[in-house]
N, C-alpha and C. Protein backbone atom coordinates (compact mmCIF):
# COMPACT_ATOMS: atom_id res chain seq x y z
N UNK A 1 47.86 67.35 71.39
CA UNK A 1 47.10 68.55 71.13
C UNK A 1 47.65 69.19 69.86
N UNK A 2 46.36 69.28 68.65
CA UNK A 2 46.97 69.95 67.22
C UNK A 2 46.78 71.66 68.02
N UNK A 3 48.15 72.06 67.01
CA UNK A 3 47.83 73.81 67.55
C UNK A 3 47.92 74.05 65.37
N UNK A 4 46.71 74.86 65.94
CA UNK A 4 46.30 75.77 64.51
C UNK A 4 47.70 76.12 63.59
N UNK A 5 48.37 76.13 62.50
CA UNK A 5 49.85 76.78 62.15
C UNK A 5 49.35 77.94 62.38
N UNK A 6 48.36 79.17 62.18
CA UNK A 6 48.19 80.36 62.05
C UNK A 6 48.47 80.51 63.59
N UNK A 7 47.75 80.23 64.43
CA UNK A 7 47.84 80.60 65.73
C UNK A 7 49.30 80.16 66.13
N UNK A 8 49.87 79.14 65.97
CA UNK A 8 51.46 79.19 66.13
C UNK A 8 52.30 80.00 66.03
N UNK A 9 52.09 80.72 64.51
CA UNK A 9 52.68 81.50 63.89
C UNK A 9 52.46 83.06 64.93
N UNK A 10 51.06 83.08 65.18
CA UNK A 10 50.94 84.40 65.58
C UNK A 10 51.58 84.32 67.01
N UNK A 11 51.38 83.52 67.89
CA UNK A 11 51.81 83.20 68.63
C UNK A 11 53.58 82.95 68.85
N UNK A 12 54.37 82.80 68.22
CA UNK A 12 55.59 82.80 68.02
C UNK A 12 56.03 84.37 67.38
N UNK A 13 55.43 85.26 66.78
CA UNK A 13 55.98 86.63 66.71
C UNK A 13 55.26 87.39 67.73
N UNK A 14 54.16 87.17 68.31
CA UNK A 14 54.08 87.73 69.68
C UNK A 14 55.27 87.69 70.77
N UNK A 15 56.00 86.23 70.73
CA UNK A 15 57.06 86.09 71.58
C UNK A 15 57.83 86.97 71.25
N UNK A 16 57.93 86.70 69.74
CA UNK A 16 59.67 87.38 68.92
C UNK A 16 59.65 88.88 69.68
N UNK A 17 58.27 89.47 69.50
CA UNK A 17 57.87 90.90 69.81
C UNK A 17 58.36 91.09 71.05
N UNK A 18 57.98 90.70 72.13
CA UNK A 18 57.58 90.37 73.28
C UNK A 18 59.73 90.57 74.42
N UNK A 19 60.16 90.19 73.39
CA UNK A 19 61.47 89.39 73.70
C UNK A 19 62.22 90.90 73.08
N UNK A 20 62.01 91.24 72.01
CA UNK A 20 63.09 92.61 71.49
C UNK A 20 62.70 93.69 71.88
N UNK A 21 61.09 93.67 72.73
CA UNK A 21 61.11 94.77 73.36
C UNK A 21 61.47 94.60 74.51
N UNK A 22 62.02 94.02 75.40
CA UNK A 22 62.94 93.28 76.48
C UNK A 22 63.71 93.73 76.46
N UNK A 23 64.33 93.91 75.31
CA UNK A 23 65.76 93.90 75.01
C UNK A 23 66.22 95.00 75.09
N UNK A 24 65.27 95.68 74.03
CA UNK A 24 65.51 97.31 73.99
C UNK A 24 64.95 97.85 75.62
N UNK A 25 64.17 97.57 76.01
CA UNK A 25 64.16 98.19 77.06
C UNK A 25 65.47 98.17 78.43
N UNK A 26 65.90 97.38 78.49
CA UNK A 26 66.85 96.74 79.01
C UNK A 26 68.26 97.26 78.68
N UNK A 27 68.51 97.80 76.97
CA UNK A 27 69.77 97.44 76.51
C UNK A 27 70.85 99.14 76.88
N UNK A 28 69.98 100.14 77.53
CA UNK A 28 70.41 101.34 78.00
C UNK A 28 69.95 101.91 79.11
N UNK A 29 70.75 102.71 79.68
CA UNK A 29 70.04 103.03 81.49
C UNK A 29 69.29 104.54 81.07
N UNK A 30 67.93 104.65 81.63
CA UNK A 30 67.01 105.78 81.41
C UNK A 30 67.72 106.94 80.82
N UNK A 31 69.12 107.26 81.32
CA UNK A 31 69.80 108.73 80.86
C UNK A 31 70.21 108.64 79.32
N UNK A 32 69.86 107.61 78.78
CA UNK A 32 70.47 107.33 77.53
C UNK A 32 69.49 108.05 76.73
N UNK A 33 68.37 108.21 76.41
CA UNK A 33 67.22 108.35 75.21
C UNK A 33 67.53 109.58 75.06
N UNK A 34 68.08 109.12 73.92
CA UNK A 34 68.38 110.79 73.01
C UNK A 34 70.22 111.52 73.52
N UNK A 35 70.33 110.66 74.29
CA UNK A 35 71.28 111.49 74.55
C UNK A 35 73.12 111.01 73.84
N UNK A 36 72.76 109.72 73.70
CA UNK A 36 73.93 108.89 73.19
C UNK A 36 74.12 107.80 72.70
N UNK A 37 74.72 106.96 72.10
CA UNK A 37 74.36 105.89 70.96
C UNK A 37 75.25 104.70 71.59
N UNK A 38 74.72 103.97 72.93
CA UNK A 38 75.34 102.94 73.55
C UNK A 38 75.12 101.68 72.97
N UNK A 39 75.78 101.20 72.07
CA UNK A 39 75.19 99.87 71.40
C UNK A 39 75.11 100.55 70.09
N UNK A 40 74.88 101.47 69.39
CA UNK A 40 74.71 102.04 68.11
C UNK A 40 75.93 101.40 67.12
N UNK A 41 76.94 102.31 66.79
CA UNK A 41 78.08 101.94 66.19
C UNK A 41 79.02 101.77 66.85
N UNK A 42 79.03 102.11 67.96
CA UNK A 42 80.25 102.16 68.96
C UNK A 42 80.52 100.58 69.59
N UNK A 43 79.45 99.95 69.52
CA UNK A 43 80.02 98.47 69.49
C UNK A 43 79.22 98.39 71.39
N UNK A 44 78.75 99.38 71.96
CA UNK A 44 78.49 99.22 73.45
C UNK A 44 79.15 100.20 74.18
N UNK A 45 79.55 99.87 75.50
CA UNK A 45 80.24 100.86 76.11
C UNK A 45 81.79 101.27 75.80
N UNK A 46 82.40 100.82 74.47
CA UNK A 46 83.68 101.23 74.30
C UNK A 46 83.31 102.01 73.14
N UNK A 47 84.54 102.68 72.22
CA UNK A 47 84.79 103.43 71.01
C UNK A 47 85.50 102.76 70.33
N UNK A 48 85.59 102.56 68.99
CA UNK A 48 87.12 102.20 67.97
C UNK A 48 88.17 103.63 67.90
N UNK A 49 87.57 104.78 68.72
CA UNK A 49 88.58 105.62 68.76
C UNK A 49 89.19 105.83 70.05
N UNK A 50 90.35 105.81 70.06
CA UNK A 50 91.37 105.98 71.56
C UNK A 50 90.87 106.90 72.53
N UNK A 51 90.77 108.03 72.20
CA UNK A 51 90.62 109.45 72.79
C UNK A 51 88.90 109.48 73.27
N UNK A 52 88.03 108.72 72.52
CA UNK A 52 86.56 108.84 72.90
C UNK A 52 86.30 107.60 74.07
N UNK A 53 87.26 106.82 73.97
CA UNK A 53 87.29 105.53 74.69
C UNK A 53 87.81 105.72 76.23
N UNK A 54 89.10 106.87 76.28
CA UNK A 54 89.23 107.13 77.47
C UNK A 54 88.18 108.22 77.85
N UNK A 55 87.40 108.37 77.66
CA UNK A 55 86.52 109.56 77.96
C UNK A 55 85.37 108.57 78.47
N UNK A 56 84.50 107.98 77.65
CA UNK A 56 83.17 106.50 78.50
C UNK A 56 84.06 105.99 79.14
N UNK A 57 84.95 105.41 79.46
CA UNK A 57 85.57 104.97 80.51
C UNK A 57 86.05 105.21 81.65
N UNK A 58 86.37 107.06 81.63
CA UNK A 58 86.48 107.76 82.52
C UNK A 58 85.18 108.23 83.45
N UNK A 59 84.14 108.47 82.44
CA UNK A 59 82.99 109.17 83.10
C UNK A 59 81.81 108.22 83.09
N UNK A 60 81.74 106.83 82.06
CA UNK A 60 80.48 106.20 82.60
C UNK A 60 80.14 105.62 84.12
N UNK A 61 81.18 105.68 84.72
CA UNK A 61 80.55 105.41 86.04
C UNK A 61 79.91 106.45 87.02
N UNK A 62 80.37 107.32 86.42
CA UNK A 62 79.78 109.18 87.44
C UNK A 62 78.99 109.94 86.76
N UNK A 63 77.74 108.96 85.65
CA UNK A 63 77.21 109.59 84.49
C UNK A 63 76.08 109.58 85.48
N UNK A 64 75.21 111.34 85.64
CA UNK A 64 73.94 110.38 86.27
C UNK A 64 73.37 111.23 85.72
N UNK A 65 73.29 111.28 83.52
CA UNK A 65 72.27 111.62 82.76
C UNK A 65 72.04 113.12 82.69
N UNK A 66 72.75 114.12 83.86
CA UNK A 66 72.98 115.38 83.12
C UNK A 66 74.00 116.11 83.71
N UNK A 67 74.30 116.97 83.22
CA UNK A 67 75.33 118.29 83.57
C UNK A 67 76.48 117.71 82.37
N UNK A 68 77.85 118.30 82.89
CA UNK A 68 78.80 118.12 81.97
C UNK A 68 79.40 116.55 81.89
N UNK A 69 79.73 116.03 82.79
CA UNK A 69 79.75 114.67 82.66
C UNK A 69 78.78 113.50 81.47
N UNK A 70 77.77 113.89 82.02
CA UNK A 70 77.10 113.38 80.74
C UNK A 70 76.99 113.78 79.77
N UNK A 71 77.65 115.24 79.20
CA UNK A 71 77.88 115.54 78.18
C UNK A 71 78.97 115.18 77.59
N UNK A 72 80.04 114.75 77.99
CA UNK A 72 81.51 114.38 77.75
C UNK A 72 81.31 112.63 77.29
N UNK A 73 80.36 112.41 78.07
CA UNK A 73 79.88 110.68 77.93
C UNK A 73 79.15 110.84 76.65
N UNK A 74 78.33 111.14 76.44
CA UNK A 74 77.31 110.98 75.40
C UNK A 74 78.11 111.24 74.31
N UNK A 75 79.06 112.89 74.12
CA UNK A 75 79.81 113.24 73.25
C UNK A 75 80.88 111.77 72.40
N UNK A 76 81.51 111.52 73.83
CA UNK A 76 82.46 110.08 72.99
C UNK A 76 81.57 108.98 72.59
N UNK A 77 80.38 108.50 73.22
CA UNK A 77 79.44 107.51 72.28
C UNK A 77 78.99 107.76 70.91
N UNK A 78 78.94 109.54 70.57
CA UNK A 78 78.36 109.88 69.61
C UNK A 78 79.33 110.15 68.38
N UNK A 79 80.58 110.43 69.36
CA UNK A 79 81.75 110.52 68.01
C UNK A 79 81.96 109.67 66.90
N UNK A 80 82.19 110.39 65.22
CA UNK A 80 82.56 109.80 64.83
C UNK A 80 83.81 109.92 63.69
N UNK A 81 84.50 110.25 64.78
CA UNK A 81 86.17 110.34 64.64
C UNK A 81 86.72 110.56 66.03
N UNK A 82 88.12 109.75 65.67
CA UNK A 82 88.91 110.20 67.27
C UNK A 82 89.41 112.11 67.50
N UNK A 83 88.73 112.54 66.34
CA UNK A 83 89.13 114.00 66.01
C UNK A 83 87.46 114.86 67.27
N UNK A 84 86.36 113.63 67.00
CA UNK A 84 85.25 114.90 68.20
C UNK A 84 85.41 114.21 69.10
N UNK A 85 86.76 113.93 70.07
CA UNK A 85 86.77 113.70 71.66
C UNK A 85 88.23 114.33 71.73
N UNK A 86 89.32 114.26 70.68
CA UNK A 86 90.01 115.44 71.05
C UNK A 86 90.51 116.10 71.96
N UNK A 87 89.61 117.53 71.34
CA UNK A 87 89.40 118.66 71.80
C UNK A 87 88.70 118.69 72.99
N UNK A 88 88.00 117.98 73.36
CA UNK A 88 87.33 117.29 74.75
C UNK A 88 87.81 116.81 75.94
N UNK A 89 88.78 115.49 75.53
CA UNK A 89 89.23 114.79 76.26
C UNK A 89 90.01 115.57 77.77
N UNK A 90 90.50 116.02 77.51
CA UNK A 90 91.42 117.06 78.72
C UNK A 90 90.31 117.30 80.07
N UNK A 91 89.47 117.81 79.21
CA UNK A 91 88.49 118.49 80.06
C UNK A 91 87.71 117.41 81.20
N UNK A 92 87.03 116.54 79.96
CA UNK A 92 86.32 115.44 80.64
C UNK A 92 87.20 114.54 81.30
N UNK A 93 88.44 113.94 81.56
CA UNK A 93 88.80 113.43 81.98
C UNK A 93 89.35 113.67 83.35
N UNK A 94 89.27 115.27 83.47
CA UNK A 94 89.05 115.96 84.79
C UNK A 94 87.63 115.84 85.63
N UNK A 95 86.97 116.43 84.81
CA UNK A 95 85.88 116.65 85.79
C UNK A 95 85.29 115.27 86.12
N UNK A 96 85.63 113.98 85.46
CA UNK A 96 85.28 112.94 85.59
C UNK A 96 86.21 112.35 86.96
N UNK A 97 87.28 112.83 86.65
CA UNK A 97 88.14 112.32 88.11
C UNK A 97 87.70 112.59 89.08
N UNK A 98 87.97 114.11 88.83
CA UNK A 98 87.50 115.08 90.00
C UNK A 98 86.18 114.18 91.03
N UNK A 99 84.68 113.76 89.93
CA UNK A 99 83.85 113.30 90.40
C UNK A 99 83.86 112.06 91.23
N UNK A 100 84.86 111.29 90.04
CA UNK A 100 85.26 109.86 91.09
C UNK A 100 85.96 110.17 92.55
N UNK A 101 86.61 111.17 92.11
CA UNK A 101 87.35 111.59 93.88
C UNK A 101 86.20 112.39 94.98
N UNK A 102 85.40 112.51 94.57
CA UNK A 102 84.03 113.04 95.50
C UNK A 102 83.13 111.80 95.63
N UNK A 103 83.48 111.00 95.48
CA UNK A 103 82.67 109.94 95.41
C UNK A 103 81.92 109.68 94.68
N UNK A 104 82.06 109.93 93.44
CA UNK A 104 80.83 109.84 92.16
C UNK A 104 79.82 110.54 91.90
N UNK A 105 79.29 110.54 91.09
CA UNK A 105 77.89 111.73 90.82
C UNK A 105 76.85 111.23 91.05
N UNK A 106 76.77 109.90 91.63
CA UNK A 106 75.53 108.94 92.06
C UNK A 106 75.95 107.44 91.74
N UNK A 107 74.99 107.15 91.47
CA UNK A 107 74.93 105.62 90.85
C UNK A 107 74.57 105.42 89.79
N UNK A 108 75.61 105.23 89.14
CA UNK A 108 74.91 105.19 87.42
C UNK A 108 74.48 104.17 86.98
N UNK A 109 74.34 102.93 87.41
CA UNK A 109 73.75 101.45 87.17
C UNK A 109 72.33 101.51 88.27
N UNK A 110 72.55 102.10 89.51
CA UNK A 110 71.37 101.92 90.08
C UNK A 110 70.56 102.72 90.17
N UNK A 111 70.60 103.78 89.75
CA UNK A 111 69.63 105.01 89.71
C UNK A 111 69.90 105.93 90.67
């Protein structure tokens, strides 16, 4: 069976299409849009800065997209210096405990 090159062609960036919107849909959990840059420069769920790194690490599991927790989360994804988690860190790394010791703020992978 000859396939047309045009229709190949169109047919193969339909996939390409098809596949990166997959991706993107996929590549952050709903609380993310707009709120923090997971995959942006930060490389994913870590930081290249120390202080923003213990902060997503502390609170992405008790993130469930609002109040202060997810502000402390979003804040270290969005930093860009170990200088804007800082002044932060103290704080969030409490109320993030605190949360893990209540049993979490939900489920942040499952909704």
């Amino acid at each position: 069976m000859k396939v047309d090159s045009t229709k190949a062609k169109l047919m193969a960036m339909a996939m390409a299409t098809a596949a990166t919107a997959a991706l993107a849909w996929t590549g952050c959990d709903s609380h993310d849009e707009g709120s923090h840059g997971h995959g942006t420069s930060s490389g994913g769920h870590s930081s290249p800065y120390p202080a923003c790194n213990e902060v997503i690490a502390a609170c992405h599991e008790v993130d469930t997209g609002e109040g202060e927790i997810n502000d402390c989360h979003g804040k270290a994804h969005d930093a860009e210096s170990d200088d804007d988690c800082t002044p932060i860190k103290a704080r969030c790394l409490e109320v993030c405990a605190e949360a893990k010791a209540d049993g979490g703020g939900g489920d942040h992978d499952g909704g």
